[in-house]
N, C-alpha and C. Protein backbone atom coordinates (compact mmCIF):
# COMPACT_ATOMS: atom_id res chain seq x y z
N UNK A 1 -2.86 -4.37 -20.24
CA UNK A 1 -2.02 -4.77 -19.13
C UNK A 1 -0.71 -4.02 -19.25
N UNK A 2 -0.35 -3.54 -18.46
CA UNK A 2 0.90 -2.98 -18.11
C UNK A 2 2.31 -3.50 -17.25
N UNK A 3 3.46 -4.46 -17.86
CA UNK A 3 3.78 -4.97 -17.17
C UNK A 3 5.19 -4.24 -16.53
N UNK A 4 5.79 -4.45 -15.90
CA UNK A 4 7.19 -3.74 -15.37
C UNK A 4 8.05 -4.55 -14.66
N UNK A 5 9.53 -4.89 -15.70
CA UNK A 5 10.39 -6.07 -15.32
C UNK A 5 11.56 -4.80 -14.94
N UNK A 6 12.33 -5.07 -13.71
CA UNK A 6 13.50 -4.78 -13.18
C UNK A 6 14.55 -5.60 -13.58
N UNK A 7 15.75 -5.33 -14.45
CA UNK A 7 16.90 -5.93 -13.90
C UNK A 7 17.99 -6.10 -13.02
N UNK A 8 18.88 -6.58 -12.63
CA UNK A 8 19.13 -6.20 -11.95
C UNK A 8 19.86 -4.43 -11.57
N UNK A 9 20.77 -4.46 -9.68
CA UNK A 9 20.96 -3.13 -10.07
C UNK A 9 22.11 -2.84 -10.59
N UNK A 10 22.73 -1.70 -10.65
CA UNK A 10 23.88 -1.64 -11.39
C UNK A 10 24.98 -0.79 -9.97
N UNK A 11 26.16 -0.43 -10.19
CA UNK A 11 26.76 0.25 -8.85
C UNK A 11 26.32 0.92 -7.91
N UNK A 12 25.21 1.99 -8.55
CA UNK A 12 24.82 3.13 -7.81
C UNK A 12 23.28 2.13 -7.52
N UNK A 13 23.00 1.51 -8.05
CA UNK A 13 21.75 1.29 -7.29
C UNK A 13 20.55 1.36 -8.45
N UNK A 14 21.03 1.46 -9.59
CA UNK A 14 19.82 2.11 -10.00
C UNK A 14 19.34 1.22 -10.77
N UNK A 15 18.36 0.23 -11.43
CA UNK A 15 18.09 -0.62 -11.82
C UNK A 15 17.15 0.34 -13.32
N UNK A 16 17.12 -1.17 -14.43
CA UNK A 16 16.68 -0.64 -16.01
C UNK A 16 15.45 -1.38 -15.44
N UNK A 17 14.06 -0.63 -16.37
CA UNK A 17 12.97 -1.03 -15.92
C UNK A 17 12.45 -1.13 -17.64
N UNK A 18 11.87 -2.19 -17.46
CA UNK A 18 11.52 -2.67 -19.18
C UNK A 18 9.33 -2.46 -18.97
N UNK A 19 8.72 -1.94 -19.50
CA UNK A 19 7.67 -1.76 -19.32
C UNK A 19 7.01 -2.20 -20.96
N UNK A 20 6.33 -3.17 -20.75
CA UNK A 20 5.95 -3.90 -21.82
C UNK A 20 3.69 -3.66 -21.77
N UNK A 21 3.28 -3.04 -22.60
CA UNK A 21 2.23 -2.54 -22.91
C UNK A 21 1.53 -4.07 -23.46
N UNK A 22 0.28 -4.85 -23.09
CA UNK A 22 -0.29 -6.01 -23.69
C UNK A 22 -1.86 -5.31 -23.69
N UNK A 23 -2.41 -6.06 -24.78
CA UNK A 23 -4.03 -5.94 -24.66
C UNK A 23 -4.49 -6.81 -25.31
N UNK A 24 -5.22 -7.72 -24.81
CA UNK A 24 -5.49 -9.39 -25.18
C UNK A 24 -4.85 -10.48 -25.06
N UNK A 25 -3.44 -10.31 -24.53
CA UNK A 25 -2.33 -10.94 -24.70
C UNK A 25 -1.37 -10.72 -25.47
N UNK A 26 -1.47 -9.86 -26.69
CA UNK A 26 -0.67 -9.18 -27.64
C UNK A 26 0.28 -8.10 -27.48
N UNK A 27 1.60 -7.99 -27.51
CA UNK A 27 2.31 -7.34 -26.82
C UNK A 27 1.99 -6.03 -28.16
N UNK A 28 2.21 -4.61 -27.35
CA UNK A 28 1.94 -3.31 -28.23
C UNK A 28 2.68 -3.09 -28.46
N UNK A 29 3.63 -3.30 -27.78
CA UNK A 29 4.56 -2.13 -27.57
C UNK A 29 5.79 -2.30 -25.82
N UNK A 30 7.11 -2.06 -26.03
CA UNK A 30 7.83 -1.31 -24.74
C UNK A 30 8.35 -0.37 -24.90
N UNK A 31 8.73 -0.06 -23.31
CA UNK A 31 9.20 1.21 -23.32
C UNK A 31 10.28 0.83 -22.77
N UNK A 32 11.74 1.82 -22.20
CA UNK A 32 12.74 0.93 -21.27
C UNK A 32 13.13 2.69 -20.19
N UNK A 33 13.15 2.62 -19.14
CA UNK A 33 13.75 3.55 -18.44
C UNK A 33 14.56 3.11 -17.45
N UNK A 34 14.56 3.97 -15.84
CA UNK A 34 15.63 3.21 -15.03
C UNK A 34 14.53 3.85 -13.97
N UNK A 35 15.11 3.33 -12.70
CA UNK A 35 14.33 3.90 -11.22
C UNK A 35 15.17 4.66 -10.46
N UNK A 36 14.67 4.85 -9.62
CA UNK A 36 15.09 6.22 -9.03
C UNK A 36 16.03 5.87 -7.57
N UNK A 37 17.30 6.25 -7.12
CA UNK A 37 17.92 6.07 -6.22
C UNK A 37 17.71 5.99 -5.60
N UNK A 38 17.84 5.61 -3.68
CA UNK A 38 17.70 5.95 -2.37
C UNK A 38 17.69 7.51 -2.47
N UNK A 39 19.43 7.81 -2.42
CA UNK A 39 19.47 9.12 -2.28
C UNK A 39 18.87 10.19 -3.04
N UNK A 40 18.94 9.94 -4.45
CA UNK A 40 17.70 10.68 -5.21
C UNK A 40 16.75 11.02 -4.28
N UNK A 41 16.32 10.04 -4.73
CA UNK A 41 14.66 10.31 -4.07
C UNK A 41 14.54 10.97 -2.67
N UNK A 42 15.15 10.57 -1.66
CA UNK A 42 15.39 11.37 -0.12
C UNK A 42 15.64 12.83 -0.82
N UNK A 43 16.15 13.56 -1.57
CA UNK A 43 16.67 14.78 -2.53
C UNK A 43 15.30 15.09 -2.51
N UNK A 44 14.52 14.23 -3.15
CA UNK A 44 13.31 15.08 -4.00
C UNK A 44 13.56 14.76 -5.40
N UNK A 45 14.85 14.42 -6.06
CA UNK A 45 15.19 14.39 -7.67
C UNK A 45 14.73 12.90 -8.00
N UNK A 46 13.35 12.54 -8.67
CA UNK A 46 12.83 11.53 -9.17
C UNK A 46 13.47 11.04 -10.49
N UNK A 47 13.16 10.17 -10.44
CA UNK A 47 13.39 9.74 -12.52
C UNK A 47 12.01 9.78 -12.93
N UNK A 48 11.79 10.45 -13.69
CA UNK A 48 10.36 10.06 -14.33
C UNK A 48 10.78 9.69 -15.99
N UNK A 49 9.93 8.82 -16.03
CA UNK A 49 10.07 8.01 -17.47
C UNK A 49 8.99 8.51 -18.42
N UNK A 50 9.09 8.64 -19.32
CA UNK A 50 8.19 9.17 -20.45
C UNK A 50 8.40 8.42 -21.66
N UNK A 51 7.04 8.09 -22.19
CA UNK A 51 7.21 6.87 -23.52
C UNK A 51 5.69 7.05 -24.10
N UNK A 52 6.03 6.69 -25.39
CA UNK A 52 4.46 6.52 -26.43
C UNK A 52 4.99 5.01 -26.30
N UNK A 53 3.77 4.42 -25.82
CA UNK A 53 4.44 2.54 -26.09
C UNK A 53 2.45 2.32 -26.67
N UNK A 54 2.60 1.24 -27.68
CA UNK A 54 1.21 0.89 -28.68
C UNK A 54 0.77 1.81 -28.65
N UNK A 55 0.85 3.61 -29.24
CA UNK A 55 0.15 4.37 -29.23
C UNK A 55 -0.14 5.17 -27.96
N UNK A 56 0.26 4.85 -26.75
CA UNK A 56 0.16 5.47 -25.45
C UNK A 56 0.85 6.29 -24.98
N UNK A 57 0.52 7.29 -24.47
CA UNK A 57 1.89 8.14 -23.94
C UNK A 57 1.96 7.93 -22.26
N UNK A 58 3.12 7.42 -21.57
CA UNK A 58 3.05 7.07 -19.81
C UNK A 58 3.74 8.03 -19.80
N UNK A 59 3.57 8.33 -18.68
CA UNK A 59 4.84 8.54 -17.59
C UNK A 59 4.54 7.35 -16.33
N UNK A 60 5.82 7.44 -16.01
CA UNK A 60 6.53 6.11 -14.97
C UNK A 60 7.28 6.81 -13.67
N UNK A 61 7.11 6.24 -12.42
CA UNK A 61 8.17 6.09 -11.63
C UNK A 61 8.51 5.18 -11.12
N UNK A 62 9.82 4.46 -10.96
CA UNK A 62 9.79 3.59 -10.07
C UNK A 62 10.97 3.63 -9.13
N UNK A 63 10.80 3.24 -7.64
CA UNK A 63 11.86 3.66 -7.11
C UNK A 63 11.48 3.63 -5.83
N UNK A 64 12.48 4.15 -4.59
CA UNK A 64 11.97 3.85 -3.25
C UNK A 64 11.35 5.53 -2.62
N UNK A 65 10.80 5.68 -1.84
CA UNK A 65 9.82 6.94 -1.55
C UNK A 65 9.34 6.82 0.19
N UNK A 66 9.53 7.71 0.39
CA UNK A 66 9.00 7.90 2.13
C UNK A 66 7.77 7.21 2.31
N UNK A 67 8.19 6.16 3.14
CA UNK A 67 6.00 5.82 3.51
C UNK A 67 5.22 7.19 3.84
N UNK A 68 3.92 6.52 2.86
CA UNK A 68 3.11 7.90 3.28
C UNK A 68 1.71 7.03 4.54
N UNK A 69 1.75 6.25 4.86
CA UNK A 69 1.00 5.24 5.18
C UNK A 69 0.95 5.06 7.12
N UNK A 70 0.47 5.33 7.70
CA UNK A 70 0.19 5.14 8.86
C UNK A 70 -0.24 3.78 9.50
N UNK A 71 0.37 3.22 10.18
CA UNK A 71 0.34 1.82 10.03
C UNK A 71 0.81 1.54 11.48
N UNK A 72 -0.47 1.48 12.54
CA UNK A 72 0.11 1.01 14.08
C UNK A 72 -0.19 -0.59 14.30
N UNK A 73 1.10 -1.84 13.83
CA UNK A 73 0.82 -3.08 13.93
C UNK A 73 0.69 -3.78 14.92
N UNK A 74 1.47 -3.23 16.10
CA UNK A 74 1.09 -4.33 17.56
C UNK A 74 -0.80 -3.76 17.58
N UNK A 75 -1.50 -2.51 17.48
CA UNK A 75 -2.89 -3.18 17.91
C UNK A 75 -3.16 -3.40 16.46
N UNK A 76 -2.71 -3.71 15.65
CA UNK A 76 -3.66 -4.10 14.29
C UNK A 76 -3.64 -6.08 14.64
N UNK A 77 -2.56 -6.35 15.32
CA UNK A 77 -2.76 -7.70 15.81
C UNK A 77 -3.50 -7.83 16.88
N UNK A 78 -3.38 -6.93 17.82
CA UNK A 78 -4.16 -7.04 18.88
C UNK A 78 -5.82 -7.30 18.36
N UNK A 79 -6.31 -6.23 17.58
CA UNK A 79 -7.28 -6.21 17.41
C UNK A 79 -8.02 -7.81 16.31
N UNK A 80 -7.19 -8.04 15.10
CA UNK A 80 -7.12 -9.42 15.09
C UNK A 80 -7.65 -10.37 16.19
N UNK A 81 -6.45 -10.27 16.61
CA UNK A 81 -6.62 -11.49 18.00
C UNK A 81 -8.14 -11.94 18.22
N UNK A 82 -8.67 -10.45 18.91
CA UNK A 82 -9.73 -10.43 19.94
C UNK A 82 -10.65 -10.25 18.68
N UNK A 83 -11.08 -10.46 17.57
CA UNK A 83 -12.20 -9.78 16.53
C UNK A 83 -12.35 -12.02 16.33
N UNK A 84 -11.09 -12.46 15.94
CA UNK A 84 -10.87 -13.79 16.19
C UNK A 84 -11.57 -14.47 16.90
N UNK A 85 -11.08 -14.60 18.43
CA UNK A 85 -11.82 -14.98 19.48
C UNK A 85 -13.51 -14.71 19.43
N UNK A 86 -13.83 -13.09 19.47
CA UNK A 86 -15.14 -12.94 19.69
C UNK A 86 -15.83 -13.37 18.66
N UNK A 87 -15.32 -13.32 17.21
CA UNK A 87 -15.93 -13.99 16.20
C UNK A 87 -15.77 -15.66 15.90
N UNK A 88 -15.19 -16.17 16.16
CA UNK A 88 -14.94 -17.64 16.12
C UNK A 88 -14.19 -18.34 17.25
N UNK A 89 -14.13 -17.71 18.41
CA UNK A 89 -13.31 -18.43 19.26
C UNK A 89 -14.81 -19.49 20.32
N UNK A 90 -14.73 -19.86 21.70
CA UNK A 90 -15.67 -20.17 22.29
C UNK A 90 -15.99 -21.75 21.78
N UNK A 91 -16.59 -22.45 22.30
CA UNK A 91 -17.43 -23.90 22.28
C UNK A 91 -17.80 -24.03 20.41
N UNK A 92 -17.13 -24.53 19.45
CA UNK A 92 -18.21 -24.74 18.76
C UNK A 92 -17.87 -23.87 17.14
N UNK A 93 -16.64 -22.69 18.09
CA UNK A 93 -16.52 -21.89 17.27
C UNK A 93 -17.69 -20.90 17.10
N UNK A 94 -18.35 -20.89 17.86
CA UNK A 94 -19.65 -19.77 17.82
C UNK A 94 -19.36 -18.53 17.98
N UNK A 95 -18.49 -18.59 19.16
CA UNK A 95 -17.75 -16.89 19.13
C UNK A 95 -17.53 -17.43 20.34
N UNK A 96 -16.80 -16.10 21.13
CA UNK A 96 -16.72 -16.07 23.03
C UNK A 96 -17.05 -14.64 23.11
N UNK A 97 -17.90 -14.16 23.70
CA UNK A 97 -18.50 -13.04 24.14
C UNK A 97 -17.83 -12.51 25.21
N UNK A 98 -16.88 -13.76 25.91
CA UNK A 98 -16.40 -12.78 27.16
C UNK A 98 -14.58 -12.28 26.93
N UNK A 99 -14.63 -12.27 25.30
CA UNK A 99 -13.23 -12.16 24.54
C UNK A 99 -12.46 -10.71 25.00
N UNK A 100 -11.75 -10.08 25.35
CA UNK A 100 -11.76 -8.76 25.76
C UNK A 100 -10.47 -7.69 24.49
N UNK A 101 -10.54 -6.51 25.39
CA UNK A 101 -9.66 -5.65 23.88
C UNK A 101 -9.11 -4.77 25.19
N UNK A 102 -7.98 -4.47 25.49
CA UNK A 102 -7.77 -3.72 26.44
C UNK A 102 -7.76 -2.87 25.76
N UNK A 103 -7.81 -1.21 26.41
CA UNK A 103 -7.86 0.04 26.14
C UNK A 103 -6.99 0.66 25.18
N UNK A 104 -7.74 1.58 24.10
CA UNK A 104 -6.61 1.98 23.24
C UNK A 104 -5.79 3.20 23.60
N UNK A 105 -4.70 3.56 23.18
CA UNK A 105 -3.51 4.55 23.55
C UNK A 105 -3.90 5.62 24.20
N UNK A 106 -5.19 6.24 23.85
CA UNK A 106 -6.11 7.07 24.51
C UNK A 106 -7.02 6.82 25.76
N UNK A 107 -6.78 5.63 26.04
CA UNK A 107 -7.79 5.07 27.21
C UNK A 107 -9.31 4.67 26.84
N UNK A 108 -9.55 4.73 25.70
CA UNK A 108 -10.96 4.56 25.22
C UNK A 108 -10.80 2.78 25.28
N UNK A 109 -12.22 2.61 26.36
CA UNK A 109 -12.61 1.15 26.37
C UNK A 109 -13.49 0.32 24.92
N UNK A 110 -13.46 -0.55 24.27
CA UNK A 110 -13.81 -1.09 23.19
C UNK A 110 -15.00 -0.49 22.92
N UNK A 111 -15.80 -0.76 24.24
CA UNK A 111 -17.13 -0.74 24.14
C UNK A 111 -17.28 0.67 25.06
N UNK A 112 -17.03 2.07 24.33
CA UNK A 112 -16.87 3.14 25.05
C UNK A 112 -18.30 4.21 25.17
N UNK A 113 -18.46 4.70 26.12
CA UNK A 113 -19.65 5.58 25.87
C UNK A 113 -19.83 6.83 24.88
N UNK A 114 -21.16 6.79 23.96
CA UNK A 114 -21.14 7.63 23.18
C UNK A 114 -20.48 9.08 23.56
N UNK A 115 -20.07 9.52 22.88
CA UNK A 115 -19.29 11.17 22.85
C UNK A 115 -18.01 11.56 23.58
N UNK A 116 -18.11 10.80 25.18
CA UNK A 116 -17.13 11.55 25.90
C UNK A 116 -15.60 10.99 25.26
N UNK A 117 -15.71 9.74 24.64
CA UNK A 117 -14.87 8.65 24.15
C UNK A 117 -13.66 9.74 23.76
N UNK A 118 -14.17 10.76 22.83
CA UNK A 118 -12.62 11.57 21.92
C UNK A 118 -13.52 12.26 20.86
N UNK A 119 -12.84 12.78 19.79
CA UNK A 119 -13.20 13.73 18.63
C UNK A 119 -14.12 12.60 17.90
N UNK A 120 -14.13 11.70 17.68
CA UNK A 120 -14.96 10.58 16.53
C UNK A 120 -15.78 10.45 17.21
N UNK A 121 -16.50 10.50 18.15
CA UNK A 121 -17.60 10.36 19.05
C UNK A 121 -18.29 9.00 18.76
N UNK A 122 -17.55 8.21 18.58
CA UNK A 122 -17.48 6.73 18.10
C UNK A 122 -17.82 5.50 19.39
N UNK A 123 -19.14 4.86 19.58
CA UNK A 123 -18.90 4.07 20.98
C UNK A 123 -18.13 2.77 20.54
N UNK A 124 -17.46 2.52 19.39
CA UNK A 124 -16.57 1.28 19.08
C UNK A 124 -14.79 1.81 19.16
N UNK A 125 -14.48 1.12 19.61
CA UNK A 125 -12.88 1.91 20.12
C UNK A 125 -11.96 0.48 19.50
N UNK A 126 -11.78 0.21 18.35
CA UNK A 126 -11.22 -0.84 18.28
C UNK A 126 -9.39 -0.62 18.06
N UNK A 127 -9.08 0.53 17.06
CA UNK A 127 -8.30 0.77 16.95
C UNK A 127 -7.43 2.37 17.63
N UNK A 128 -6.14 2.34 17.73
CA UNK A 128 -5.81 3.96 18.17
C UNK A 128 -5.74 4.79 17.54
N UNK A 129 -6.29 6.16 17.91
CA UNK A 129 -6.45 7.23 17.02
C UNK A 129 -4.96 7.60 16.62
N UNK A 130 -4.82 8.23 15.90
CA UNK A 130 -3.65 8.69 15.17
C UNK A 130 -2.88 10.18 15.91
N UNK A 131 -3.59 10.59 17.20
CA UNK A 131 -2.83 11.11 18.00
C UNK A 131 -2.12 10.42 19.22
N UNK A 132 -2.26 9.24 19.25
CA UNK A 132 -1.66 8.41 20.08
C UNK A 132 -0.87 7.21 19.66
N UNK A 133 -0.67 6.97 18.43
CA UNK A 133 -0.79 5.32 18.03
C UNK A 133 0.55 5.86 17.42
N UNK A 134 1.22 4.56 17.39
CA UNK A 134 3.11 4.26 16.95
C UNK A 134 2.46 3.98 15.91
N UNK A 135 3.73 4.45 14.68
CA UNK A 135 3.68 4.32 13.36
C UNK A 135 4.67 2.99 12.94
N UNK A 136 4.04 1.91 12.87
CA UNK A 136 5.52 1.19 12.81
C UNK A 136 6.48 1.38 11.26
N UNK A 137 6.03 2.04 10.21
CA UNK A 137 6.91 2.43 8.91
C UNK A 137 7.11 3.56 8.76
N UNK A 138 7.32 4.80 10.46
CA UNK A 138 8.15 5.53 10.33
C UNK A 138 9.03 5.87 9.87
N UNK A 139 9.41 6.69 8.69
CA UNK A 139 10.83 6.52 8.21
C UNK A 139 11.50 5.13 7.76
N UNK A 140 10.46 4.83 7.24
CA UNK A 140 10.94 3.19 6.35
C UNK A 140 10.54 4.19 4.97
N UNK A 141 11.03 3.45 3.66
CA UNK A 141 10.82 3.27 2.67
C UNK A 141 10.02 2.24 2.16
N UNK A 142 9.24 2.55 1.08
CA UNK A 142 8.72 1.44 0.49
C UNK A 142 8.75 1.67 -0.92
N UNK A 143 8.67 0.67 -1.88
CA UNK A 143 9.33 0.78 -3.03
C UNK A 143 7.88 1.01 -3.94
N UNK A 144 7.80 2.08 -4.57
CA UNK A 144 6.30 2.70 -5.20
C UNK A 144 6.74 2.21 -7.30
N UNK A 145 5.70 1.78 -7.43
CA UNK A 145 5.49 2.05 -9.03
C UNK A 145 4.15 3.06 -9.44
N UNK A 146 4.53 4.14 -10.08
CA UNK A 146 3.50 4.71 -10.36
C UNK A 146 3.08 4.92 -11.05
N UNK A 147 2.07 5.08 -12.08
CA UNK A 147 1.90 4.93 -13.50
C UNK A 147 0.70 6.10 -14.29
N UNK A 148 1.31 6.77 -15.08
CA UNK A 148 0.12 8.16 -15.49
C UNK A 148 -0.09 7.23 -17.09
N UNK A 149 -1.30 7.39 -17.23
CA UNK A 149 -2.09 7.25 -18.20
C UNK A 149 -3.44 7.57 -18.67
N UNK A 150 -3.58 7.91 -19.61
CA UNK A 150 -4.84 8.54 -20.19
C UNK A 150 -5.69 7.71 -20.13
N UNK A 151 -6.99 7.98 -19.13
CA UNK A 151 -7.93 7.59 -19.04
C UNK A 151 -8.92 6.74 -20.24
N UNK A 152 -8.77 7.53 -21.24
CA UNK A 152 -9.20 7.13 -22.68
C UNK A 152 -8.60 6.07 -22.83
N UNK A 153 -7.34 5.60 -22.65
CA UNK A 153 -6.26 4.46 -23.08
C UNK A 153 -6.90 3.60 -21.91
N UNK A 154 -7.66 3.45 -20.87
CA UNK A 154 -8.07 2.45 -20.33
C UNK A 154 -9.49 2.09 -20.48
N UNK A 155 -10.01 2.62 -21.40
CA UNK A 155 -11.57 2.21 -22.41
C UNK A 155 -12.73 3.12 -21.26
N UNK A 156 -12.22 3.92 -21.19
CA UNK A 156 -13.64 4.64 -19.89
C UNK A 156 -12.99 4.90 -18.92
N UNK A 157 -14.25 5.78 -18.22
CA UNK A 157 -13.72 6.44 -16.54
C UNK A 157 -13.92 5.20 -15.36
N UNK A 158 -14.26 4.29 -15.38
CA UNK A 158 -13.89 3.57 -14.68
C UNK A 158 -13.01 1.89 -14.93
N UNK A 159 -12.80 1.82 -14.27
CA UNK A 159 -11.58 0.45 -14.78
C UNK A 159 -11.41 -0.10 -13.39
N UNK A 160 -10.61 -1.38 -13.29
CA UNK A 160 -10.74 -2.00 -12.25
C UNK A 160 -8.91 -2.42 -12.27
N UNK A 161 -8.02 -2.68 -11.44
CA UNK A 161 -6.39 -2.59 -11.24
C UNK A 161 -6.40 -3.99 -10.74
N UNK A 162 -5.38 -4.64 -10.62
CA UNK A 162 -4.62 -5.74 -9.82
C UNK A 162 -3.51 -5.92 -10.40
N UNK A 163 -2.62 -6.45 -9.36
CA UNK A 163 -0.92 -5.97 -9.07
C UNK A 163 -1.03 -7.77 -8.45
N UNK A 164 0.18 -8.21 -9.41
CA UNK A 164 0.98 -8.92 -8.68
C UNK A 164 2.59 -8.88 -8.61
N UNK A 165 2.94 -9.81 -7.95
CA UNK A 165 4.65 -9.09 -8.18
C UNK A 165 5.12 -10.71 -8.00
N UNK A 166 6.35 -10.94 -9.03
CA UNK A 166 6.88 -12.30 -8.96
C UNK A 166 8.03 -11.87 -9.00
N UNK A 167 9.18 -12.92 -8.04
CA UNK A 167 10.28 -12.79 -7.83
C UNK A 167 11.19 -14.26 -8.49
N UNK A 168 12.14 -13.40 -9.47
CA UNK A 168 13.14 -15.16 -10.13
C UNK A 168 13.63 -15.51 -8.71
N UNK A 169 14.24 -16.71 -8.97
CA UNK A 169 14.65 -17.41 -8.17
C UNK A 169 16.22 -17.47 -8.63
């Protein structure tokens, strides 16, 4: 387990990041670095952290970073909505079949005819293609942890991740 505590920040912004190495519950080992600025990072100039912690060698980033993520939310609700309805809405909760999806940014109807639809030649039109569709985390930031480690140090080529994040009060 790999854990990563922030304290708080300091003038410029830049917060100490304590990275504490466990395996079984047994702590290995920490490491301690800092994260990386707003303006840094808009620069391009990262902090990268480097540490042997229980025998491991990381590198670390943590810090805020351009969304790389395409993300159009008014139809990601839209589509909700109506997936809702047609799947559990109606008498009974059975569904409602006569649930509808108006047209996406491109004009493609839900239920569109094979080929002429666009490039995906897709007859399901649920969401907008990415030449038409608003990005709503345009030029937002989002705050990335990233973590390099030797494959070997996670017992094999495959492994399985989960992330939670707790906030003091």
């Amino acid at each position: 387990m790999f854990r990563f505590e922030a304290a708080a920040p300091d003038a410029t912004g830049v917060q100490a990041i304590t990275l504490t190495v466990l395996k079984s519950g047994t702590v290995l080992g920490t490491a301690t670095g800092t994260t990386t600025t707003i303006a840094a990072s808009k620069a391009g100039t990262i902090t990268a952290n480097t540490a042997t912690v229980g025998g491991i060698a990381v590198k670390y980033f943590v810090g805020p970073r351009a969304d790389s993520f395409h993300f159009d939310v008014v139809r990601f609700f839209q589509v909700r909505a109506f997936l809702a309805q047609r799947l559990f809405g109606g008498a009974g909760g059975i569904g409602d079949a006569s649930a509808t999806l108006a047209p996406n940014c491109r004009g493609d109807a839900f239920l569109g005819a094979e080929g002429p639809d666009g490039p995906d030649n897709d007859a399901v039109n649920l969401f907008n293609p990415p030449s038409c569709a608003p990005d709503f985390t345009k030029n937002l930031n989002v705050t990335a942890i990233v973590l390099n480690v030797p494959i070997a140090a996670l017992g094999g080529a495959i492994f399985d991740t989960w992330s939670t994040i707790a906030v003091s009060e």
